[in-house]
C-alpha atoms as a PDB file:
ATOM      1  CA  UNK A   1      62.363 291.230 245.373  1.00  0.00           C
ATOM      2  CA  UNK A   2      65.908 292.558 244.374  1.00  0.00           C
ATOM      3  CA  UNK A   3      68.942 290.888 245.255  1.00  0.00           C
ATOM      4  CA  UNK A   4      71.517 292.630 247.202  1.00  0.00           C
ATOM      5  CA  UNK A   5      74.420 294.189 245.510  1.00  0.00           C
ATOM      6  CA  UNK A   6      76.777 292.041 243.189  1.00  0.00           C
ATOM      7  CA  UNK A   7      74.183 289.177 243.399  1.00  0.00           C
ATOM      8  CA  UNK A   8      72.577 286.903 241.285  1.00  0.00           C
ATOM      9  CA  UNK A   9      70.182 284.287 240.589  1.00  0.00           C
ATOM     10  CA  UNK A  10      70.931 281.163 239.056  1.00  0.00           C
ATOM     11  CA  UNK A  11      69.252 278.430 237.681  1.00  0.00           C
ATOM     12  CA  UNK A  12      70.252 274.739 236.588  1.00  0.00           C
ATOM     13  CA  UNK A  13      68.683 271.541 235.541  1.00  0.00           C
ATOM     14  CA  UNK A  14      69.597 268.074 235.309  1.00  0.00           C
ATOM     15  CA  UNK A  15      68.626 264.680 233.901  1.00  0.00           C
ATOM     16  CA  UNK A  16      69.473 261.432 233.945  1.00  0.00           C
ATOM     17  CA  UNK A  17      68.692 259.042 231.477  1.00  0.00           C
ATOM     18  CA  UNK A  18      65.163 258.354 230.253  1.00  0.00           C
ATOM     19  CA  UNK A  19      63.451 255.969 233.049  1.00  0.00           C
ATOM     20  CA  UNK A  20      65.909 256.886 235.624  1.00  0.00           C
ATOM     21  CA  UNK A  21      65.556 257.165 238.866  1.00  0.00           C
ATOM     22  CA  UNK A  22      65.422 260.751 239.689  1.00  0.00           C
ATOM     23  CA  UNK A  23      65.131 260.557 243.554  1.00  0.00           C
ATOM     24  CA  UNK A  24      68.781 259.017 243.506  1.00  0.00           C
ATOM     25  CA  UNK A  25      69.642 262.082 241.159  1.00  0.00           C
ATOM     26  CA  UNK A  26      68.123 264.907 243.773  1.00  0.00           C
ATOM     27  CA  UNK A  27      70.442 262.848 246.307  1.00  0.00           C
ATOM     28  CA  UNK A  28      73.002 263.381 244.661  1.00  0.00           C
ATOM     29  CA  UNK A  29      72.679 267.046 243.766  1.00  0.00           C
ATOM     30  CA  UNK A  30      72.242 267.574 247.340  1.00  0.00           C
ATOM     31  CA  UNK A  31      75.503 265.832 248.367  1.00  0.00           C
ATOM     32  CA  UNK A  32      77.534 267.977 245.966  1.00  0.00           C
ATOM     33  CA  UNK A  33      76.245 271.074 246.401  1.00  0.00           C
ATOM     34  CA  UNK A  34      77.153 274.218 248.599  1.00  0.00           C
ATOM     35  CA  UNK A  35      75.474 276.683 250.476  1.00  0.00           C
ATOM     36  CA  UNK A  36      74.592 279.046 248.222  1.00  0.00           C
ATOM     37  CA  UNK A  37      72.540 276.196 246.085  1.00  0.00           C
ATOM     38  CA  UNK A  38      69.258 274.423 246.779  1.00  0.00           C
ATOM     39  CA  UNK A  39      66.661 272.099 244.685  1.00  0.00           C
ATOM     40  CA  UNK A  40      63.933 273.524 244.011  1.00  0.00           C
ATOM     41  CA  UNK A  41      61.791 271.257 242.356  1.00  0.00           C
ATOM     42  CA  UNK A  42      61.607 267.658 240.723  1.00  0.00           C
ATOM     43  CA  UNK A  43      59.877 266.976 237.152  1.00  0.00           C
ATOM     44  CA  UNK A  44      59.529 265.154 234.120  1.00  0.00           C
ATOM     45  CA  UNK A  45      62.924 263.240 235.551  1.00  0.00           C
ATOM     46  CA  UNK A  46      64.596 266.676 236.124  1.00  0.00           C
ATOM     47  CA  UNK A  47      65.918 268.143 239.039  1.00  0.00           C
ATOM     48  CA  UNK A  48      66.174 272.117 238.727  1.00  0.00           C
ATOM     49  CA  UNK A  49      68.242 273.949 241.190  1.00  0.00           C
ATOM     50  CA  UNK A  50      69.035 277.741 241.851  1.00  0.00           C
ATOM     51  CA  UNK A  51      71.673 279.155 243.313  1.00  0.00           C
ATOM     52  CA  UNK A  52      72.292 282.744 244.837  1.00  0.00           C
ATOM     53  CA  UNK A  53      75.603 284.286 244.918  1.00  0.00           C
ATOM     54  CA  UNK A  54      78.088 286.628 243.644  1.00  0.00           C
ATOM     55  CA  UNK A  55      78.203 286.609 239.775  1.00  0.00           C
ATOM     56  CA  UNK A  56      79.934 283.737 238.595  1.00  0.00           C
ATOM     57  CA  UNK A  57      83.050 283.753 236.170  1.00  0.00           C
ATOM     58  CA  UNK A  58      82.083 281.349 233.774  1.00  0.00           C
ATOM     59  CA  UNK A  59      78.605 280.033 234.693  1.00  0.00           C
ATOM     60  CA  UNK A  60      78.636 277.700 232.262  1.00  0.00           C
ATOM     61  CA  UNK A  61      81.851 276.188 233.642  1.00  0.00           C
ATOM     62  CA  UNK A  62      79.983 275.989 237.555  1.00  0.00           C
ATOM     63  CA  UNK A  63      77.162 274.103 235.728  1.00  0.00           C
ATOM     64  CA  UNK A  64      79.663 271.448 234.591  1.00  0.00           C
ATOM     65  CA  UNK A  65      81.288 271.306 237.542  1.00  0.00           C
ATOM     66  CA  UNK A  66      78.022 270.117 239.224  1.00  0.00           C
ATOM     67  CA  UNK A  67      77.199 267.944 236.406  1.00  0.00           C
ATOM     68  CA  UNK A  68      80.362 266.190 236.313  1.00  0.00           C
ATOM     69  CA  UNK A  69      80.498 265.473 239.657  1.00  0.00           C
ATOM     70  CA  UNK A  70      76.950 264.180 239.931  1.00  0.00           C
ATOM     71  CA  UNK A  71      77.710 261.900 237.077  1.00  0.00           C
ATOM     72  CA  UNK A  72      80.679 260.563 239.092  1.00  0.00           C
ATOM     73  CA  UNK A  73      78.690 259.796 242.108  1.00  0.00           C
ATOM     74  CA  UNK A  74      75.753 257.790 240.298  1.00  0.00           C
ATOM     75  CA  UNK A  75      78.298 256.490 237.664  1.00  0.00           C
ATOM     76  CA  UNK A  76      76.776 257.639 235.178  1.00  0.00           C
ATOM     77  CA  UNK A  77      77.857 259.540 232.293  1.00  0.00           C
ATOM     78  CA  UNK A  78      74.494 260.147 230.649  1.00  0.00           C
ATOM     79  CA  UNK A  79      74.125 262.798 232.721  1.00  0.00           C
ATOM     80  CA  UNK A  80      72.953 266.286 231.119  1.00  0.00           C
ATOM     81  CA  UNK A  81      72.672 269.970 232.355  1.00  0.00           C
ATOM     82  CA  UNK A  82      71.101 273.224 231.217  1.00  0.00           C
ATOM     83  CA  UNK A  83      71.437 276.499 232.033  1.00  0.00           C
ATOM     84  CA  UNK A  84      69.263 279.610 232.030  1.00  0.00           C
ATOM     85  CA  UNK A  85      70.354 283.479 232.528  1.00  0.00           C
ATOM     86  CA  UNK A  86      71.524 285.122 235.431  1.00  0.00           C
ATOM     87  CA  UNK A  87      68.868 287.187 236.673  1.00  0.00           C
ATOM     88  CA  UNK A  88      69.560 290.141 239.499  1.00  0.00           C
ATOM     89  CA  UNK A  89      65.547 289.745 240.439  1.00  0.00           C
ATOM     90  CA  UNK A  90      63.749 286.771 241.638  1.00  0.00           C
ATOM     91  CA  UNK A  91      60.900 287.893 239.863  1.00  0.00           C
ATOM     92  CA  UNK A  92      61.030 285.584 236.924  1.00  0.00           C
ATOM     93  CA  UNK A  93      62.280 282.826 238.602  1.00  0.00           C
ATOM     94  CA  UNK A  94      60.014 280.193 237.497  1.00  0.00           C
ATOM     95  CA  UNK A  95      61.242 281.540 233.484  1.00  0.00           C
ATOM     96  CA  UNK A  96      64.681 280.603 234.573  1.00  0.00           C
ATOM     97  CA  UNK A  97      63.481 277.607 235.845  1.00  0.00           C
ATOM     98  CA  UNK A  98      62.015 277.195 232.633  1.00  0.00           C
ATOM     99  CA  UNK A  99      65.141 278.181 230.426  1.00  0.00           C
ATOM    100  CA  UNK A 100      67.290 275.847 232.243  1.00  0.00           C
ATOM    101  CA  UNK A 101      65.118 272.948 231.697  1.00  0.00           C
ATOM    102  CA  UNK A 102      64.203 273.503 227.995  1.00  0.00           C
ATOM    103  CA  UNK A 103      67.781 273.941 227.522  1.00  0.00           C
ATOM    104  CA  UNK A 104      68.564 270.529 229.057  1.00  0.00           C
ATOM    105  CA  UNK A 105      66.039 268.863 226.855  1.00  0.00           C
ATOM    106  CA  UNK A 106      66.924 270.960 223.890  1.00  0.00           C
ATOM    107  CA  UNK A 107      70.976 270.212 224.223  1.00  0.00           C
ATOM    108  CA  UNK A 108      70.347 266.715 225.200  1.00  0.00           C
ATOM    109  CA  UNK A 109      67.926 266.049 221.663  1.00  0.00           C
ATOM    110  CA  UNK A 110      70.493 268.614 219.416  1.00  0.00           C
ATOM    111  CA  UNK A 111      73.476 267.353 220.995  1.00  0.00           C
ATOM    112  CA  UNK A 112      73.601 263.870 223.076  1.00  0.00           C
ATOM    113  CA  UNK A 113      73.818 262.875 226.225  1.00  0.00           C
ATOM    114  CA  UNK A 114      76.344 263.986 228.938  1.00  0.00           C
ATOM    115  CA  UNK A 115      76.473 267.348 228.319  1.00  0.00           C
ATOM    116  CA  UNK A 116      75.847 271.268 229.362  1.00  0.00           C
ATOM    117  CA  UNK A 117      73.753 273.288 227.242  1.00  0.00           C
ATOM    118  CA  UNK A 118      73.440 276.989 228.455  1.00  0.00           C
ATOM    119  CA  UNK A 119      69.866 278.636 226.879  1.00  0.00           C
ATOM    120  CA  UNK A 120      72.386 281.666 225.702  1.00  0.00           C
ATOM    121  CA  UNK A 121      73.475 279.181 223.395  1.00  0.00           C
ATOM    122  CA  UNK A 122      70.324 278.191 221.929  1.00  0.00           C
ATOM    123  CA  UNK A 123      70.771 280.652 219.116  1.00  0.00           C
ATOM    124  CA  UNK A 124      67.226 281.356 217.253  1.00  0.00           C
ATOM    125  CA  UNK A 125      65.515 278.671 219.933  1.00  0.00           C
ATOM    126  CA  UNK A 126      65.900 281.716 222.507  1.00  0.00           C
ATOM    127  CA  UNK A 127      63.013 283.929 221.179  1.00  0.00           C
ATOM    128  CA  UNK A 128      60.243 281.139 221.330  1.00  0.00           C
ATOM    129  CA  UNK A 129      61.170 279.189 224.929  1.00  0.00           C
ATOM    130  CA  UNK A 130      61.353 280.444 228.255  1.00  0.00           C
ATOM    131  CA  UNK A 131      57.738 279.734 228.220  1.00  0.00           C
ATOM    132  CA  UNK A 132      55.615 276.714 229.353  1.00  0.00           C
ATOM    133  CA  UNK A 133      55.410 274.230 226.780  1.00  0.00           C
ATOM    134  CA  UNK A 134      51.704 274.568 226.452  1.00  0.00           C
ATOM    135  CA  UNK A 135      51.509 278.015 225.823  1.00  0.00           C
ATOM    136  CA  UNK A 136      54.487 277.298 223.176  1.00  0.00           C
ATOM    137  CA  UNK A 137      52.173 275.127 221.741  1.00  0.00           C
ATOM    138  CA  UNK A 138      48.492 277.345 221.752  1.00  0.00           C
ATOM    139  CA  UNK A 139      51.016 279.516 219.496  1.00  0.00           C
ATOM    140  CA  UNK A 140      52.334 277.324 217.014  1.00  0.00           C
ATOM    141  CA  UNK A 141      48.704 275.931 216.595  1.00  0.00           C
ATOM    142  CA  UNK A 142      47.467 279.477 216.760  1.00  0.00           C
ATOM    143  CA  UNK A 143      49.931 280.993 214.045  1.00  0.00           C
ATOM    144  CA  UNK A 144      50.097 277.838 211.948  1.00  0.00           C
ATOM    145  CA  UNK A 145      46.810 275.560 212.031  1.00  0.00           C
ATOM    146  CA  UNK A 146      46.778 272.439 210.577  1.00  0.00           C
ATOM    147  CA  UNK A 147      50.794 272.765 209.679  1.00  0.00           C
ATOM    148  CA  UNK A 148      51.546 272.611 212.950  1.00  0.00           C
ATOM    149  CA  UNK A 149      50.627 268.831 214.035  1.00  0.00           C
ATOM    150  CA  UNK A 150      53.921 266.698 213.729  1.00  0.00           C
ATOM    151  CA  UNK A 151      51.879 263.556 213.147  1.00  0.00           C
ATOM    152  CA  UNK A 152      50.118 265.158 209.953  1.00  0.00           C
ATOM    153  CA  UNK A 153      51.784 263.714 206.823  1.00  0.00           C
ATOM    154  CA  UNK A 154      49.706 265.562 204.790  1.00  0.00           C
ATOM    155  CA  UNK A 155      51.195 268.682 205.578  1.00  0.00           C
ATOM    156  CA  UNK A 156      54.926 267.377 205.611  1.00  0.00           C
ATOM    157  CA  UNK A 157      56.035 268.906 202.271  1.00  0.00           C
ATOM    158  CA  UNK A 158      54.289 272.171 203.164  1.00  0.00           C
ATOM    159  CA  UNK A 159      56.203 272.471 206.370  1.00  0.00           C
ATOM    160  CA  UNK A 160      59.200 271.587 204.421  1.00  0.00           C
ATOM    161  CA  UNK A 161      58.525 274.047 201.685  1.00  0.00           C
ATOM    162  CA  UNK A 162      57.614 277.217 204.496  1.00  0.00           C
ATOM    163  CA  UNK A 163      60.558 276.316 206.173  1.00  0.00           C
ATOM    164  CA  UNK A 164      62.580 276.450 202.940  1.00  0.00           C
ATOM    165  CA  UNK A 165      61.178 279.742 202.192  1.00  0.00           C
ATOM    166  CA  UNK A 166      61.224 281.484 205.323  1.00  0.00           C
ATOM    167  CA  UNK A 167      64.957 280.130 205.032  1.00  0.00           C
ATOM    168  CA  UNK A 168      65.606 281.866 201.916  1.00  0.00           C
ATOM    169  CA  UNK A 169      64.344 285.087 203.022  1.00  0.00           C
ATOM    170  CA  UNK A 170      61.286 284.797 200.556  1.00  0.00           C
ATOM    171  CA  UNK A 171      63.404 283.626 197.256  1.00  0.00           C
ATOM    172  CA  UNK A 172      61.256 281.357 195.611  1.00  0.00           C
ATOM    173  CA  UNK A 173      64.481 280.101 193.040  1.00  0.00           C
ATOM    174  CA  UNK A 174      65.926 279.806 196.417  1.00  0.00           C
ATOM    175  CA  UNK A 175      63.254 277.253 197.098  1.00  0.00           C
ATOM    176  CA  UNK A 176      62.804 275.364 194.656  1.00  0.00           C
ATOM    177  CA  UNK A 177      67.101 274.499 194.122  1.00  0.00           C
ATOM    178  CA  UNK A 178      67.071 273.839 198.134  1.00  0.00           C
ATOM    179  CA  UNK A 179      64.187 271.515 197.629  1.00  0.00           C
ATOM    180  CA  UNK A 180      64.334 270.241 193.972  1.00  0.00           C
ATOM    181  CA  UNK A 181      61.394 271.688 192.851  1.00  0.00           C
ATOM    182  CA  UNK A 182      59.668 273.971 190.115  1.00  0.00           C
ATOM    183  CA  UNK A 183      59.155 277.033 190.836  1.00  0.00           C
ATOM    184  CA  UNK A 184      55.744 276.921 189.495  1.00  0.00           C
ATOM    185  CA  UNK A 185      55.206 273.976 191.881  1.00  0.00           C
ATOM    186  CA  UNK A 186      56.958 276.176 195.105  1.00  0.00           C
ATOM    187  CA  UNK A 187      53.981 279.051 193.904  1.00  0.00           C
ATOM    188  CA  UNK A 188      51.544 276.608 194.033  1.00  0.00           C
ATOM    189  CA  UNK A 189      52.763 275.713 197.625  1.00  0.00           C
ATOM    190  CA  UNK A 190      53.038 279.098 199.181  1.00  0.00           C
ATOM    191  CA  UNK A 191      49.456 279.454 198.040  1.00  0.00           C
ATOM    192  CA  UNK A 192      48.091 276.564 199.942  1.00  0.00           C
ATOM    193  CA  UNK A 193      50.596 277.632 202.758  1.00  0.00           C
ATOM    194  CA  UNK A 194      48.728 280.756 202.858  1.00  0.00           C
ATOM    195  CA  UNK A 195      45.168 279.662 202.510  1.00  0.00           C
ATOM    196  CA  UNK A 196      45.823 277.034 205.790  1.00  0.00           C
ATOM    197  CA  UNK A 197      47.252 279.636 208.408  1.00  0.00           C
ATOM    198  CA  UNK A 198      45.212 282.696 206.634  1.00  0.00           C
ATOM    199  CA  UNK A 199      48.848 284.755 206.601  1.00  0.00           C
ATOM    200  CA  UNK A 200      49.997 287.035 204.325  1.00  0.00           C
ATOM    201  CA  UNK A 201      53.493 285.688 203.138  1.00  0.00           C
ATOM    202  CA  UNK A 202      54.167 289.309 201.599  1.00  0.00           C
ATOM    203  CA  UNK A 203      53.751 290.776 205.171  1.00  0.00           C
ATOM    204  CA  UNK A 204      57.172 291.172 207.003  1.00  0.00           C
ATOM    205  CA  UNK A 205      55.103 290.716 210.471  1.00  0.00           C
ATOM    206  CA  UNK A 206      52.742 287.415 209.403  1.00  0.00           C
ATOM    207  CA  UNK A 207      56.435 285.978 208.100  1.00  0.00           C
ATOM    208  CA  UNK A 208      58.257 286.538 211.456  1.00  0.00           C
ATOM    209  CA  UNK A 209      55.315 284.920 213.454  1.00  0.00           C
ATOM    210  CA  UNK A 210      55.332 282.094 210.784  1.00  0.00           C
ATOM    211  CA  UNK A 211      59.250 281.477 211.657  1.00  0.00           C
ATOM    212  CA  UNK A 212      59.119 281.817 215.701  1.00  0.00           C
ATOM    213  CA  UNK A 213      55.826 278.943 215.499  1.00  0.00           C
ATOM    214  CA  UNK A 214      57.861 276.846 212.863  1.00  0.00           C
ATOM    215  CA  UNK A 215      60.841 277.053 215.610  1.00  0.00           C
ATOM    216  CA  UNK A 216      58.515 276.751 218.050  1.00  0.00           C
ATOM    217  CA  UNK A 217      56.899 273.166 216.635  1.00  0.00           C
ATOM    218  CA  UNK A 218      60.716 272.033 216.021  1.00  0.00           C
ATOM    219  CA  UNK A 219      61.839 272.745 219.144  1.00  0.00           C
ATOM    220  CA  UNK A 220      58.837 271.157 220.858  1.00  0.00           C
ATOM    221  CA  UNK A 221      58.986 267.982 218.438  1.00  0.00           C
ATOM    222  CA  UNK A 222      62.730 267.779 219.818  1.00  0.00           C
ATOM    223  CA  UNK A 223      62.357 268.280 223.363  1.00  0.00           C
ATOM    224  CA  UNK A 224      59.393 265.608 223.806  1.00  0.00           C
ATOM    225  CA  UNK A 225      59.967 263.164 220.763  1.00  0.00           C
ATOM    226  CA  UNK A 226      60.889 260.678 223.878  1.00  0.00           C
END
């Protein structure tokens, strides 16, 4: 389905503190909004709503508008907002629903509570979400095995040393100053690295998919470490 002319699709989420009630949050969404916005579904102590209209000015500034007000009506100023893309098609939909939620739980982990975060401002975080958190997962797991379980100490100064030299751009001196190491020692590392997710650190490809899943697992550890 395509929207009419000079219309869009937009889609917000918002949160209340952990443990929350969120049925007194979707009340209050619903008493503040207008007619061009509607809930569209309750989750994980989010409410997500979309709204259809003429392109907005400053999106970002319509989001906070919303959140601020709910905040004043519950009296609470924990609450958080995210944002996803405009989108002209409603095909999709459930991605923005997506993007507007991971960038509610994203802002709220990187940056506190009682805030908007807008998934435009995600920065690198944009290329692995927008996707359910399971299939975010299945790749991390897929791209970097064992490395990718957060409650594996074994693998912490791996991780640490992969993200260090995916950091670097492949500089092993690079490496071994950022992490006080020798270089002999960061080798040694890489090696191992390689042997556990079977990729080729030389290959421009097998290093890109080692950096989305290593954003991936960081972003996921964020978003759910509650």
């Amino acid at each position: 389905m395509v929207l009419s002319p000079g219309m869009e699709w937009l889609a917000m989420a918002f949160a209340r503190s952990e443990g929350s009630d969120v049925a007194e949050l979707r009340q209050a969404l619903e008493a503040v909004l207008d007619s061009t916005a509607r809930v569209v579904r309750s989750r994980q102590g989010m409410v997500t709503v979309v709204r259809e209209g003429a392109p907005l000015k400053d999106a970002e500034d319509f989001t906070e508008s919303i959140r601020s007000a709910v905040a004043a009506v519950l009296g609470d100023d924990a609450v958080c907002a995210g944002l996803a893309m405009p989108r002209q098609r409603i095909v999709g939909l459930n991605t923005s629903a997506l993007q507007a939620e991971q960038a509610l739980l994203l802002g709220r982990a990187l940056r506190g509570e009682g805030r908007t975060t807008a998934f435009a401002d995600l920065g690198p975080y944009c290329f692995v979400l927008g996707q359910p958190a399971s299939d975010l997962r299945e790749f991390c797991d897929r791209v970097l095995g064992p490395l990718a379980a957060d409650d594996d100490d074994r693998h912490g100064d791996l991780v640490r040393t992969l993200e260090a030299y995916l950091q670097s751009h492949g500089s092993l001196n690079a490496v071994a100053r950022a992490l006080f190491l020798h270089r002999n020692t960061v080798r040694q590392r890489l090696r191992r690295i390689a042997q556990i997710t079977g990729a080729d650190l030389d290959n421009a490809d097998s290093r890109l998919a080692l950096h989305l899943a290593v954003l991936g697992r960081r972003a996921l550890a964020e978003m759910y470490a509650r």
